[in-house]
N, C-alpha and C. Protein backbone atom coordinates (compact mmCIF):
# COMPACT_ATOMS: atom_id res chain seq x y z
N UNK A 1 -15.98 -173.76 130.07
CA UNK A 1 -16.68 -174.80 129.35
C UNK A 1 -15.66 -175.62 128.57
N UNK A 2 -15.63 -176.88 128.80
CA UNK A 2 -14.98 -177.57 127.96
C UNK A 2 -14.96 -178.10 126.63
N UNK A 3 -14.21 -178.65 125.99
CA UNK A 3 -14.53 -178.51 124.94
C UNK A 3 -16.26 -179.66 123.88
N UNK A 4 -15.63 -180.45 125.02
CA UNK A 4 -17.28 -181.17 124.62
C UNK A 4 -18.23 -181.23 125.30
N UNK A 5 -18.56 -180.10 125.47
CA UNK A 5 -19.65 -179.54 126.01
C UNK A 5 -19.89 -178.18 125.06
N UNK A 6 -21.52 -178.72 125.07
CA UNK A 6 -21.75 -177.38 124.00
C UNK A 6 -22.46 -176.25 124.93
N UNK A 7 -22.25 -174.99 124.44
CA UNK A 7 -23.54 -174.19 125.17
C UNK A 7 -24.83 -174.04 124.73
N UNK A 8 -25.46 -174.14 125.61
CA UNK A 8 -27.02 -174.22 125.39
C UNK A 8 -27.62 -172.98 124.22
N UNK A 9 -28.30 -173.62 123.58
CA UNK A 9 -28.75 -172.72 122.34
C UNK A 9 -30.24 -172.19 122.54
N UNK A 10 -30.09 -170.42 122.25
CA UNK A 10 -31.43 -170.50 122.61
C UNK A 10 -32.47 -170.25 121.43
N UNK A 11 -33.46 -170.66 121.60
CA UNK A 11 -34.57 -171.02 120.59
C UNK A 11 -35.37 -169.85 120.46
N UNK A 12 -36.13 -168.99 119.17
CA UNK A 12 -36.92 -168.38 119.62
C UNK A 12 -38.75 -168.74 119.66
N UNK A 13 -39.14 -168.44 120.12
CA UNK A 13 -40.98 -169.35 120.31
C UNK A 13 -41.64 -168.25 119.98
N UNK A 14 -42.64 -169.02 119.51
CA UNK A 14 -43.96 -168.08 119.01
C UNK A 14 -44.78 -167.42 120.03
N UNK A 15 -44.49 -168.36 121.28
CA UNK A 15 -45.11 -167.75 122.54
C UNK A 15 -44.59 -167.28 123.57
N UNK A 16 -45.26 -166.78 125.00
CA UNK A 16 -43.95 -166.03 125.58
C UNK A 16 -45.33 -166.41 126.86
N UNK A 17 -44.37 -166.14 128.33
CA UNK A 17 -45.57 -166.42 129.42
C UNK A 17 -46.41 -165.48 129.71
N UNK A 18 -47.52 -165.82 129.82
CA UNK A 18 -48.84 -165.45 130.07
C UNK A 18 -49.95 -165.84 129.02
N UNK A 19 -49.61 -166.10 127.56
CA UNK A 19 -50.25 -166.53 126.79
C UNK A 19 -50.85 -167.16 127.01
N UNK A 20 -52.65 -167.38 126.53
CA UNK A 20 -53.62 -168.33 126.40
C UNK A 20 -53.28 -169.50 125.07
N UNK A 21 -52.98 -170.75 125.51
CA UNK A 21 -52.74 -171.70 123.99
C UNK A 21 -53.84 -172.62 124.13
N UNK A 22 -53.65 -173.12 122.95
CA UNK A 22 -54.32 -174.24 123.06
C UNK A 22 -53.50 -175.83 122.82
N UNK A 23 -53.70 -176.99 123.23
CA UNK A 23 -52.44 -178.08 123.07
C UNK A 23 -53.40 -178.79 121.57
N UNK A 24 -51.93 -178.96 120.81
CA UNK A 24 -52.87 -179.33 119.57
C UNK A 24 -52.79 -181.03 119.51
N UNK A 25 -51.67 -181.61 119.88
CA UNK A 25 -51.21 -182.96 120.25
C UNK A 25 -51.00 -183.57 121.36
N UNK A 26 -51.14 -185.09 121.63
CA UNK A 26 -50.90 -185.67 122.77
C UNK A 26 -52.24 -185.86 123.84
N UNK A 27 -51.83 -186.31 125.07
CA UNK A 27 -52.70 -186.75 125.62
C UNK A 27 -53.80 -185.86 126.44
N UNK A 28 -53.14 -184.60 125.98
CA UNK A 28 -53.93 -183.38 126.89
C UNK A 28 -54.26 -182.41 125.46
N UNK A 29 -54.72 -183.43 124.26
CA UNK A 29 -54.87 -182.78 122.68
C UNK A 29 -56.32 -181.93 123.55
N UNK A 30 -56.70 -180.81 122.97
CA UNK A 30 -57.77 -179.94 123.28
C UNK A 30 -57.70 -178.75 124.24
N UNK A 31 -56.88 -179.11 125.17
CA UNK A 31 -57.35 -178.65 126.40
C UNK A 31 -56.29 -177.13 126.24
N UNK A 32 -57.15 -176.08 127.11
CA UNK A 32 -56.50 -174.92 126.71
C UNK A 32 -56.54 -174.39 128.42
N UNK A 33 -55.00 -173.34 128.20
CA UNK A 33 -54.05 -173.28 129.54
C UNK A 33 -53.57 -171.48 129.15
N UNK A 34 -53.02 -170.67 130.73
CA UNK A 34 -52.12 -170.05 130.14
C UNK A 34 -50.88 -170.43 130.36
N UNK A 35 -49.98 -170.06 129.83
CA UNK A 35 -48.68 -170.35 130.14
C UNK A 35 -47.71 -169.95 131.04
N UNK A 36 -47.23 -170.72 132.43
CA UNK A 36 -46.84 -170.63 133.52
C UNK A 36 -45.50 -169.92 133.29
N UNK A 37 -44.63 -170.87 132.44
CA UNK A 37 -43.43 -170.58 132.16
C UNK A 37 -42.43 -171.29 130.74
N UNK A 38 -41.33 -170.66 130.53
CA UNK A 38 -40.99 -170.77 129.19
C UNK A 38 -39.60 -171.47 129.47
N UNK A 39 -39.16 -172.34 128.71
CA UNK A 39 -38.08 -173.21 128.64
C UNK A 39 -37.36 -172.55 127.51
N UNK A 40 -36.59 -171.72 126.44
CA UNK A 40 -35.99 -171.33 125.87
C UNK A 40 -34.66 -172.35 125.25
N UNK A 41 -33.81 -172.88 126.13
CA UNK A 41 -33.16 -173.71 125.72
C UNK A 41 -33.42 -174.92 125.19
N UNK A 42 -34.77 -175.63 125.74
CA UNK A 42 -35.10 -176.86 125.58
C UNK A 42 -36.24 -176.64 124.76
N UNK A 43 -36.87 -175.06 124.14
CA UNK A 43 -38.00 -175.06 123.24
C UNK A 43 -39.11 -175.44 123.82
N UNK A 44 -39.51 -175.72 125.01
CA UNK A 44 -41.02 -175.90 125.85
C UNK A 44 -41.16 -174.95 126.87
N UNK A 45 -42.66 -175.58 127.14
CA UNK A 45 -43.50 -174.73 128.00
C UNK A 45 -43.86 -175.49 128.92
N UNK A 46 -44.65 -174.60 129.91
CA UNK A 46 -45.06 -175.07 130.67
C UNK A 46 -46.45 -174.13 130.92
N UNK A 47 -47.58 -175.22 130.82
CA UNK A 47 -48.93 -174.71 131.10
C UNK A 47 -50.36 -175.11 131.83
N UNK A 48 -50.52 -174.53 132.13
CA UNK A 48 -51.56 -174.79 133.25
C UNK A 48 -52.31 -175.78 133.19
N UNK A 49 -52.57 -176.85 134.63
CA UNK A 49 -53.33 -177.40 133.72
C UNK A 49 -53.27 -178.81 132.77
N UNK A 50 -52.21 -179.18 132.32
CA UNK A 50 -51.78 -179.88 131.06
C UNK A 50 -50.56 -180.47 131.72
N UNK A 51 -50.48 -181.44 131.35
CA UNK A 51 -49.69 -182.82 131.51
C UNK A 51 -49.21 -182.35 132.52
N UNK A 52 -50.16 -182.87 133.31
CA UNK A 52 -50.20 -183.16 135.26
C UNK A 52 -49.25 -184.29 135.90
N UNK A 53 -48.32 -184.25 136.11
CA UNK A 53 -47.61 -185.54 137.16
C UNK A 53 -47.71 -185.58 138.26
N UNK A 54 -47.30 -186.51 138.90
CA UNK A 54 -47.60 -187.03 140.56
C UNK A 54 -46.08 -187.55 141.47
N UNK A 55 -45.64 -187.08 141.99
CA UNK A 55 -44.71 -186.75 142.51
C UNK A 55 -44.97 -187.48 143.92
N UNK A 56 -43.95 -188.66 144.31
CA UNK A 56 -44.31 -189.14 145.76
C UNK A 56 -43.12 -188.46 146.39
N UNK A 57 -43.60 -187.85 147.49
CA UNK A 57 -42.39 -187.25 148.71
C UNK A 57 -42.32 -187.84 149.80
N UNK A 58 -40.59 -188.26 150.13
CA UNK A 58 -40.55 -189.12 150.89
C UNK A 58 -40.50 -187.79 152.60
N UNK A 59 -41.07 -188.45 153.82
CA UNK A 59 -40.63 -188.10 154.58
C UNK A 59 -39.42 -187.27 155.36
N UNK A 60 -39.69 -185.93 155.36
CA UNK A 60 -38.36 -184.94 155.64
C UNK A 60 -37.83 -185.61 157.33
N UNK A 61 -38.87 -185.33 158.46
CA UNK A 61 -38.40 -185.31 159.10
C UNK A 61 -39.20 -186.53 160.55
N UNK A 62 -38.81 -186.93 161.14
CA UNK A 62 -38.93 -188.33 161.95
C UNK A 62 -41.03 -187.69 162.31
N UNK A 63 -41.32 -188.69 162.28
CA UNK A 63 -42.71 -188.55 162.73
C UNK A 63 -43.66 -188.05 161.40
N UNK A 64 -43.23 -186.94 160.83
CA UNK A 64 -43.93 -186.81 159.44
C UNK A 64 -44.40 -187.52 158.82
N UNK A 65 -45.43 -187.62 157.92
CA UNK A 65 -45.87 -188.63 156.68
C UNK A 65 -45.32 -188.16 155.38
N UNK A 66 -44.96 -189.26 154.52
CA UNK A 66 -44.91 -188.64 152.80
C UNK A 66 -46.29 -187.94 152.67
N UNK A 67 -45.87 -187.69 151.13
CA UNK A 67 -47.36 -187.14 150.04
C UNK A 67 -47.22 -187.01 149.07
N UNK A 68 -48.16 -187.13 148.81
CA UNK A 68 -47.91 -187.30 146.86
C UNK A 68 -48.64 -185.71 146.31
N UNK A 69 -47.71 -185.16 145.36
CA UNK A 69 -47.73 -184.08 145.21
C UNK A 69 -48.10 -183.90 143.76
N UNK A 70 -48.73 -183.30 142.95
CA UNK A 70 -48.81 -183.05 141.67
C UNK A 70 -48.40 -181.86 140.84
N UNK A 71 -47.64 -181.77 139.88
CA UNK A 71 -47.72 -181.04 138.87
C UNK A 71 -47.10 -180.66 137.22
N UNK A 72 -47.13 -179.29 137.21
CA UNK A 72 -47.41 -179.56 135.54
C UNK A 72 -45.95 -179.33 135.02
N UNK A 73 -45.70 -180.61 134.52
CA UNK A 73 -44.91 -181.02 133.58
C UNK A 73 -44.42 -179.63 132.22
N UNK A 74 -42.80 -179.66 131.79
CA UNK A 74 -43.17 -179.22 130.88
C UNK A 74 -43.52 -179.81 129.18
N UNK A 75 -44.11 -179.53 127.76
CA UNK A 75 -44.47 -179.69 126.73
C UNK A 75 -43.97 -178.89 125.94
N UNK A 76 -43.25 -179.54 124.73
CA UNK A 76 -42.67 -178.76 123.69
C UNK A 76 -43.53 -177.63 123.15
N UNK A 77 -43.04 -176.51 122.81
CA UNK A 77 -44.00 -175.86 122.50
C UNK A 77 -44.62 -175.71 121.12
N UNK A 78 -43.97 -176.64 120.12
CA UNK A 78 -44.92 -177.04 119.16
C UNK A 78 -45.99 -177.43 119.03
N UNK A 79 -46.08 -178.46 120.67
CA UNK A 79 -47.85 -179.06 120.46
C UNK A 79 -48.55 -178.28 120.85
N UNK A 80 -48.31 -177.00 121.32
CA UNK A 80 -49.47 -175.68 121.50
C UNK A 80 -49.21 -174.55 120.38
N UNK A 81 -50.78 -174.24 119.93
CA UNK A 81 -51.14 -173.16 119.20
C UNK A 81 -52.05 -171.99 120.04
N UNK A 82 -51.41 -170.48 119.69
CA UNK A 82 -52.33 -169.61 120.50
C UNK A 82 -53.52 -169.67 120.65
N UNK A 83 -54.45 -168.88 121.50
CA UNK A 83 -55.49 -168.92 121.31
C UNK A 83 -56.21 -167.76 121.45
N UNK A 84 -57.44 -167.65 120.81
CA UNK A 84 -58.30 -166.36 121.13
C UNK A 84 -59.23 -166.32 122.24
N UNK A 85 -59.82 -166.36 123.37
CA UNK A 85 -60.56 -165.99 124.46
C UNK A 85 -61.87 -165.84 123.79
N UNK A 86 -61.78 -164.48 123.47
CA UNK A 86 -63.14 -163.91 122.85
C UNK A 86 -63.78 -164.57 121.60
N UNK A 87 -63.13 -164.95 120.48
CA UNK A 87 -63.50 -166.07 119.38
C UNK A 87 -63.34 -167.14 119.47
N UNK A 88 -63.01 -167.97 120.66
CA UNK A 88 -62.89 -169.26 121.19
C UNK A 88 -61.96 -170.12 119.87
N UNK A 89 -61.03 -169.73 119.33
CA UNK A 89 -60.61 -170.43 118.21
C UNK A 89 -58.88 -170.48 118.56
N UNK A 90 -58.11 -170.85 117.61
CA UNK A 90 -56.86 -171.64 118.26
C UNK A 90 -56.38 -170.79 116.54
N UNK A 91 -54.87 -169.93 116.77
CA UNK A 91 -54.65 -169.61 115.30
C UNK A 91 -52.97 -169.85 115.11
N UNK A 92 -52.57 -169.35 114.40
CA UNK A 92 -51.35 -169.63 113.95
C UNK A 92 -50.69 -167.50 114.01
N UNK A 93 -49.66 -167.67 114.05
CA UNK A 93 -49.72 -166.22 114.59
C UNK A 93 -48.59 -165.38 113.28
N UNK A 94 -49.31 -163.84 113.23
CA UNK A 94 -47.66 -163.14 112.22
C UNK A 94 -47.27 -162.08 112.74
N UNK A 95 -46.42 -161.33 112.13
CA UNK A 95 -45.71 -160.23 112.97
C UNK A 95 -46.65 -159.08 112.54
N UNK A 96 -46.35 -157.65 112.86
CA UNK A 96 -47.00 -156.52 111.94
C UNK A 96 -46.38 -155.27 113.34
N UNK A 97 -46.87 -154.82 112.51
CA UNK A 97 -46.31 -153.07 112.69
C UNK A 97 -47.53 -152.07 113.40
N UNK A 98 -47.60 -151.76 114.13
CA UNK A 98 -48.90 -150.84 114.99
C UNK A 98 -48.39 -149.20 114.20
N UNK A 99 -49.29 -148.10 114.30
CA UNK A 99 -48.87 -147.25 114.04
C UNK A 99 -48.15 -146.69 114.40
N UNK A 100 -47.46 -146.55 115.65
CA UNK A 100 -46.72 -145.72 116.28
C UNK A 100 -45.27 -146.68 115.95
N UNK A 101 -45.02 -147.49 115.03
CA UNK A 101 -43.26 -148.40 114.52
C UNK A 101 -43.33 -149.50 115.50
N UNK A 102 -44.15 -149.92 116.75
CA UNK A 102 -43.77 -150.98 117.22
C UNK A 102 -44.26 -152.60 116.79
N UNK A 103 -43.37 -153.58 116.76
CA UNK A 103 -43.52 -154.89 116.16
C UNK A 103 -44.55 -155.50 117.03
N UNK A 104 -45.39 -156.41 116.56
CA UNK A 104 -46.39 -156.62 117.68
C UNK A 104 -46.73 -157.86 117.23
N UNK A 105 -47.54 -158.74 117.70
CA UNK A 105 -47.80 -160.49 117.50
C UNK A 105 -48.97 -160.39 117.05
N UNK A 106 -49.94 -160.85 116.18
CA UNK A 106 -51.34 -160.84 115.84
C UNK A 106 -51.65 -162.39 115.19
N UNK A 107 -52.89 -162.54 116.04
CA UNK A 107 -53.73 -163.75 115.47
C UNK A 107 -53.68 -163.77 113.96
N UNK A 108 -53.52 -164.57 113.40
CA UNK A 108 -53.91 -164.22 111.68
C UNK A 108 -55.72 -164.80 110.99
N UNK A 109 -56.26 -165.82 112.22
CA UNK A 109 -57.60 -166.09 111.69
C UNK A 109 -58.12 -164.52 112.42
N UNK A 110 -57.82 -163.83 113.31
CA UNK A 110 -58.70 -163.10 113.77
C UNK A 110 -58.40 -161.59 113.96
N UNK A 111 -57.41 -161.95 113.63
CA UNK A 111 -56.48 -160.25 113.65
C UNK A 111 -56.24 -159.79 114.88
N UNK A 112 -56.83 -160.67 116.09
CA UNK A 112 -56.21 -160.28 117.38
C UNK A 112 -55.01 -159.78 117.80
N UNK A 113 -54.24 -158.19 118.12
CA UNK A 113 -53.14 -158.33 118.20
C UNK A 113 -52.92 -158.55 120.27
N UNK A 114 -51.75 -159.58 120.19
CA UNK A 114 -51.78 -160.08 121.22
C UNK A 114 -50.62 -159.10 122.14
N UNK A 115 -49.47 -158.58 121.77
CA UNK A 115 -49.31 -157.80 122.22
C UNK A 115 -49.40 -156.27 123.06
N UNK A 116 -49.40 -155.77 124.09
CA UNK A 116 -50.30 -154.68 124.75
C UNK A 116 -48.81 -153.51 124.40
């Protein structure tokens, strides 16, 4: 690596993939996804569902047609907040301790702990 070039820094997120969120901003504000996959360096996500693009593909090979292809973009993961399934509500999340010493993720409106 040279010298002006930095190395990529990694971020830590409140969420991790498989999570149910909900998007709290932007043009897909409401709409709730799980999460496909996690961007770490760049701090986004990617979720189901939510900020859909359209992709034209040109012709691979003689005789073929293009096509226009769609999909999901990724979104910082600030504009998503978790979500609960069962209480249909969107929360903000804290750490805590299970009995047996392990650290675990929990809803804080609902006490959901999201970790298994």
């Amino acid at each position: 690596m040279s010298k002006t070039q930095k190395a990529p820094q990694r971020y830590r997120m409140h969420v991790k993939a498989g999570d149910t969120v909900q998007v709290i901003s932007g043009k897909d504000k409401g709409k709730v996804g799980e999460i496909l996959k996690t961007i770490p360096s760049e701090s986004r996500v990617v979720v189901k569902g939510v900020n859909i693009r359209t992709k034209h593909v040109k012709p691979q090979q003689e005789g073929e047609s293009g096509q226009i292809t769609t999909y999901e973009a990724p979104i910082h993961s600030s504009k998503v907040m978790l979500y609960s399934v069962k209480e249909k509500i969107a929360s903000r999340i804290c750490y805590t301790f299970t009995d047996d010493g392990r650290k675990v993720r929990m809803l804080k409106k609902t006490g959901e702990i999201l970790d298994k």
